[in-house]
C-alpha atoms as a PDB file:
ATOM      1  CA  UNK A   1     -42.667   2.684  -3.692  1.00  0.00           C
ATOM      2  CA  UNK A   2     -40.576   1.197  -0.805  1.00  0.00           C
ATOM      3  CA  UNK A   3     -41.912  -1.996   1.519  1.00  0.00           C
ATOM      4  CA  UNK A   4     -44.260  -1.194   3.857  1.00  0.00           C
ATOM      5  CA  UNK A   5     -45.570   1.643   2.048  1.00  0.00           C
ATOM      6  CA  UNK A   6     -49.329   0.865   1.300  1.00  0.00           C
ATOM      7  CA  UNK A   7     -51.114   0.263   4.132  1.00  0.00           C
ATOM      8  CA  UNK A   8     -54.832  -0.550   5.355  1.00  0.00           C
ATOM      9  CA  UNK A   9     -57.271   1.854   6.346  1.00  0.00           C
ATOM     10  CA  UNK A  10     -57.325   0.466   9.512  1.00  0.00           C
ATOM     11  CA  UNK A  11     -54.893   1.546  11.893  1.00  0.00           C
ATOM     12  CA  UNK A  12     -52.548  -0.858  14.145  1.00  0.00           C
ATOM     13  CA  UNK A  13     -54.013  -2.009  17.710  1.00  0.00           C
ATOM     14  CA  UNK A  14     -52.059  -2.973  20.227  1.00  0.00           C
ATOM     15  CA  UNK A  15     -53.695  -5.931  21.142  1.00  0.00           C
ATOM     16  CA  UNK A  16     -52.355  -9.488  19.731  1.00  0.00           C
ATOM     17  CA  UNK A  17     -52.717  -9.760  16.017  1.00  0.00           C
ATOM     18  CA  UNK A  18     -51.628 -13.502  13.917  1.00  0.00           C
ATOM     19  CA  UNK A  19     -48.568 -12.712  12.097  1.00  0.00           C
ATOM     20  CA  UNK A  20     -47.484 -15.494   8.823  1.00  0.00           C
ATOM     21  CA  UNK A  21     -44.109 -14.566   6.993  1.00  0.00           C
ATOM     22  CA  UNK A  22     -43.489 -15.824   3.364  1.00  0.00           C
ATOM     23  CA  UNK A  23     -40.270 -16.355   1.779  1.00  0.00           C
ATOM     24  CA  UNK A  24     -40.177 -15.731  -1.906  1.00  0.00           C
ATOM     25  CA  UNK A  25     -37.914 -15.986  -5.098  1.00  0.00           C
ATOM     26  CA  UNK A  26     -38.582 -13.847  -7.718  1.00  0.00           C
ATOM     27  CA  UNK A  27     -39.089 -15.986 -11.034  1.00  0.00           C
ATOM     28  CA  UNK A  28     -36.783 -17.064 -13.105  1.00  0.00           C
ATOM     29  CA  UNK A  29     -35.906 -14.606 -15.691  1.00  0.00           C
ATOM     30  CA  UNK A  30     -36.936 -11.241 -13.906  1.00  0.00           C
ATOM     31  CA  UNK A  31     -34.660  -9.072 -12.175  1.00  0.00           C
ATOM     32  CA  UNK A  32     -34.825  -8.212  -8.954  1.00  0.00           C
ATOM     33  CA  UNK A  33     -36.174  -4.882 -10.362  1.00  0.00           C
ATOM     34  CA  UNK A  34     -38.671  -6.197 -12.067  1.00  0.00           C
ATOM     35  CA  UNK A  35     -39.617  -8.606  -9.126  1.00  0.00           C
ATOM     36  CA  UNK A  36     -40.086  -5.782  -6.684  1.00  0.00           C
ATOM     37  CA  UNK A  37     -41.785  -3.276  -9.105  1.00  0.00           C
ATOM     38  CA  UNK A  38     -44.827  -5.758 -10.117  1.00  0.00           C
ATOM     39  CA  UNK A  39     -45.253  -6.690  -6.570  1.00  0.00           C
ATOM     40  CA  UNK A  40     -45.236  -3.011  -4.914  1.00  0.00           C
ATOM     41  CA  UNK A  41     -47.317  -2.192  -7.985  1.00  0.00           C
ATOM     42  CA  UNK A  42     -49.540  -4.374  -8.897  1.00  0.00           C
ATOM     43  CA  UNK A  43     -49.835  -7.656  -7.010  1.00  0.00           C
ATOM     44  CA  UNK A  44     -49.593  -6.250  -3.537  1.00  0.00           C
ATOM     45  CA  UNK A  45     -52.456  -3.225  -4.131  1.00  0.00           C
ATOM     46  CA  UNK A  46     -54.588  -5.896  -5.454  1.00  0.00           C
ATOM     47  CA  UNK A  47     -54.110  -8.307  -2.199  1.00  0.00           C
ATOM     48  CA  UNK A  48     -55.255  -5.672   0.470  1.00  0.00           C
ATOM     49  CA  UNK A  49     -58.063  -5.032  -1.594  1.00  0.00           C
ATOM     50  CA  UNK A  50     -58.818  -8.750  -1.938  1.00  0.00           C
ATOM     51  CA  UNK A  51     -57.839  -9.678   1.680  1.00  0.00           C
ATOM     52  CA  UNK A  52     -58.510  -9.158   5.399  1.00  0.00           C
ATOM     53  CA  UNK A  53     -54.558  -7.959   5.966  1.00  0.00           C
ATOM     54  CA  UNK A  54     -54.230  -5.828   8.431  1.00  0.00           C
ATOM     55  CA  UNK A  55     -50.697  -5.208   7.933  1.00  0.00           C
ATOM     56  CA  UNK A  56     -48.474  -6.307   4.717  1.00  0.00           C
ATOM     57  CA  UNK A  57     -45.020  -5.768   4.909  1.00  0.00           C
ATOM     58  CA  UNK A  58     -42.913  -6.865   2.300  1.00  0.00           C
ATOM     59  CA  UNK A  59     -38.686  -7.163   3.304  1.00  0.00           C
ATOM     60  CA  UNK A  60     -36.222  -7.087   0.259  1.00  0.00           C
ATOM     61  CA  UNK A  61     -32.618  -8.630   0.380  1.00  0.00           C
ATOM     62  CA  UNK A  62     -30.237  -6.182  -0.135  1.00  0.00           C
ATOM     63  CA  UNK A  63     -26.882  -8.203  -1.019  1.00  0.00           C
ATOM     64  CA  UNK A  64     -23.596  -6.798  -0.982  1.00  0.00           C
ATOM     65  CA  UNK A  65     -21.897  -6.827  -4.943  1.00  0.00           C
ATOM     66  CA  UNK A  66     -20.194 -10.511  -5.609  1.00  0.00           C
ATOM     67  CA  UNK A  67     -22.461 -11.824  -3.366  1.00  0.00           C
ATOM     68  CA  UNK A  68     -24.175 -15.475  -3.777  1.00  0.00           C
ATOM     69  CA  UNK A  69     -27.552 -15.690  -5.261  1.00  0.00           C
ATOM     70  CA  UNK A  70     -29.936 -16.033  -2.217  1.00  0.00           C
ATOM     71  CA  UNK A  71     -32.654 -18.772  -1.849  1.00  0.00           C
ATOM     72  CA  UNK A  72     -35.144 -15.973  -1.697  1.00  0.00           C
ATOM     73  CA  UNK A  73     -35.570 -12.535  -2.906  1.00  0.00           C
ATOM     74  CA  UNK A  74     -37.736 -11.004  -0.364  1.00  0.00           C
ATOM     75  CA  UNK A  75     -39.686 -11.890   3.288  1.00  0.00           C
ATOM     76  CA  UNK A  76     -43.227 -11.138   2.934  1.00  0.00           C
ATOM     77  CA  UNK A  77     -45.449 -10.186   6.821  1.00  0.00           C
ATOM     78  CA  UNK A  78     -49.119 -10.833   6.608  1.00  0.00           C
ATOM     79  CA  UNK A  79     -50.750  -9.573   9.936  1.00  0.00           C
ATOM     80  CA  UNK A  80     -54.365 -10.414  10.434  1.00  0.00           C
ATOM     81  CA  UNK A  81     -56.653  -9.101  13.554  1.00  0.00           C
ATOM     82  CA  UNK A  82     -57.766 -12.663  14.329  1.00  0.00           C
ATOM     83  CA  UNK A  83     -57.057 -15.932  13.157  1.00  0.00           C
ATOM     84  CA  UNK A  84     -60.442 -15.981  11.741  1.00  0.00           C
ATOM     85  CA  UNK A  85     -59.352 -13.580   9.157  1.00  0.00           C
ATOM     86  CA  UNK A  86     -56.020 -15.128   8.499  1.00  0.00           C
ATOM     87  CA  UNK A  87     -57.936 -18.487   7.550  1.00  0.00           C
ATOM     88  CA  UNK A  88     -60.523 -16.864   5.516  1.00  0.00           C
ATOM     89  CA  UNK A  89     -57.450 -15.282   3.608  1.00  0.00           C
ATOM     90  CA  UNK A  90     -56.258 -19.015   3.091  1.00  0.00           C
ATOM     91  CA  UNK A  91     -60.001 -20.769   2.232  1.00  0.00           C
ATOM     92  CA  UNK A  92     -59.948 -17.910  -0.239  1.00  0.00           C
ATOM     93  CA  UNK A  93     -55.894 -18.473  -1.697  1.00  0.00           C
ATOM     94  CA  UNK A  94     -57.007 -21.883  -1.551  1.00  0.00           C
ATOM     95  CA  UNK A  95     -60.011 -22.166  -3.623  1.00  0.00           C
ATOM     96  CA  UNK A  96     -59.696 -19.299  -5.762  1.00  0.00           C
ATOM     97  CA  UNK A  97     -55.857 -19.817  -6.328  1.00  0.00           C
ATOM     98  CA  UNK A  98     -54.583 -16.628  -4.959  1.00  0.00           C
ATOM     99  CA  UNK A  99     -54.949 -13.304  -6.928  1.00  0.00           C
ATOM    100  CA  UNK A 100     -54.170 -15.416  -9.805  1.00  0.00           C
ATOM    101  CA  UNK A 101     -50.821 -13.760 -10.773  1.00  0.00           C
ATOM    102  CA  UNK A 102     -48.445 -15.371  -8.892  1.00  0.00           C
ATOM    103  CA  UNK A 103     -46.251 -17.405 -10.933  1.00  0.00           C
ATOM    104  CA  UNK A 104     -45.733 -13.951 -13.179  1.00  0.00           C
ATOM    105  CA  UNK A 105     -43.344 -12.969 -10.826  1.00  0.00           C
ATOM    106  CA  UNK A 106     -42.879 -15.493  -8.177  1.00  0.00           C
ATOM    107  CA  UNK A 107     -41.115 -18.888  -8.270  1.00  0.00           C
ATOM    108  CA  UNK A 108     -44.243 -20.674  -6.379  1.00  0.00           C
ATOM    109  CA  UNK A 109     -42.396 -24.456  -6.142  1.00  0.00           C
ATOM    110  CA  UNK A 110     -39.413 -22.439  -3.651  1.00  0.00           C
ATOM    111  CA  UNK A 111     -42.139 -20.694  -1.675  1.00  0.00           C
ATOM    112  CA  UNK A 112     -42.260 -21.014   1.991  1.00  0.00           C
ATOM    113  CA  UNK A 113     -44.696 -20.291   4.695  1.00  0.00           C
ATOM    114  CA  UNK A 114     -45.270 -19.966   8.243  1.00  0.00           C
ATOM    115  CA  UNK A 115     -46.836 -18.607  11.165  1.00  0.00           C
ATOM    116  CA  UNK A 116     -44.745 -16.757  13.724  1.00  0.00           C
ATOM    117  CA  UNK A 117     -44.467 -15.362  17.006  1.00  0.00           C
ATOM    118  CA  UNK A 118     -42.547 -12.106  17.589  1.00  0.00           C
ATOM    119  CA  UNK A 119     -40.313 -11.575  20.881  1.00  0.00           C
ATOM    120  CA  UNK A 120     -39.406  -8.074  21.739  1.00  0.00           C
ATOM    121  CA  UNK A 121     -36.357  -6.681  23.240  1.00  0.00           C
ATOM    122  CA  UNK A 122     -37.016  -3.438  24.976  1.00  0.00           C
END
């Protein structure tokens, strides 16, 4: 499975959706294999299930051989219809502590969040 693959039942409006991008690094120990196979597979299935996502795009560094170790492994789109359903997606992460699997494959302390707004070029 590639990013962006699974998607909602839903389809895509065209009207303004909320749109909060997540920067992640893969735990300690796992590959980044093994990082992006238990998140396609298993942990990002479970979260549209779980959540209101509308859209759930999830961006993978590809680095060129001899290349640094990045600060993260992969940049993570959440779209949500209304803000509404972005916050219940947050009282939920909050209280609940996410789906729970997290720190199996994600290093939570270097995780960053943030809401964005998208320009266009046409």
């Amino acid at each position: 499975m590639f990013a962006g693959e699974l998607k909602t039942e839903r389809p895509l409006r065209d009207e303004c959706m909320f749109k909060f991008m997540v920067l992640m690094k893969r735990k300690a120990g796992l590959s980044r294999e093994e990082f992006k196979s238990y998140y396609e597979d298993v942990h990002a299935p479970a979260a549209l299930k779980r959540f209101p996502i509308r859209k759930y795009v999830r961006n993978y560094l590809v680095m060129p051989p001899g290349s640094p170790e990045p600060d993260f492994d992969c940049i993570t789109e959440f779209w949500y219809d209304t803000m509404e359903d972005a916050m219940t997606t947050a009282r939920i992460w909050k209280h609940q502590g996410g789906l729970g699997d997290e720190t199996t494959f994600i290093d939570t302390a270097s995780q960053v969040s943030f809401q964005v707004e998208e320009g266009l070029s046409e």
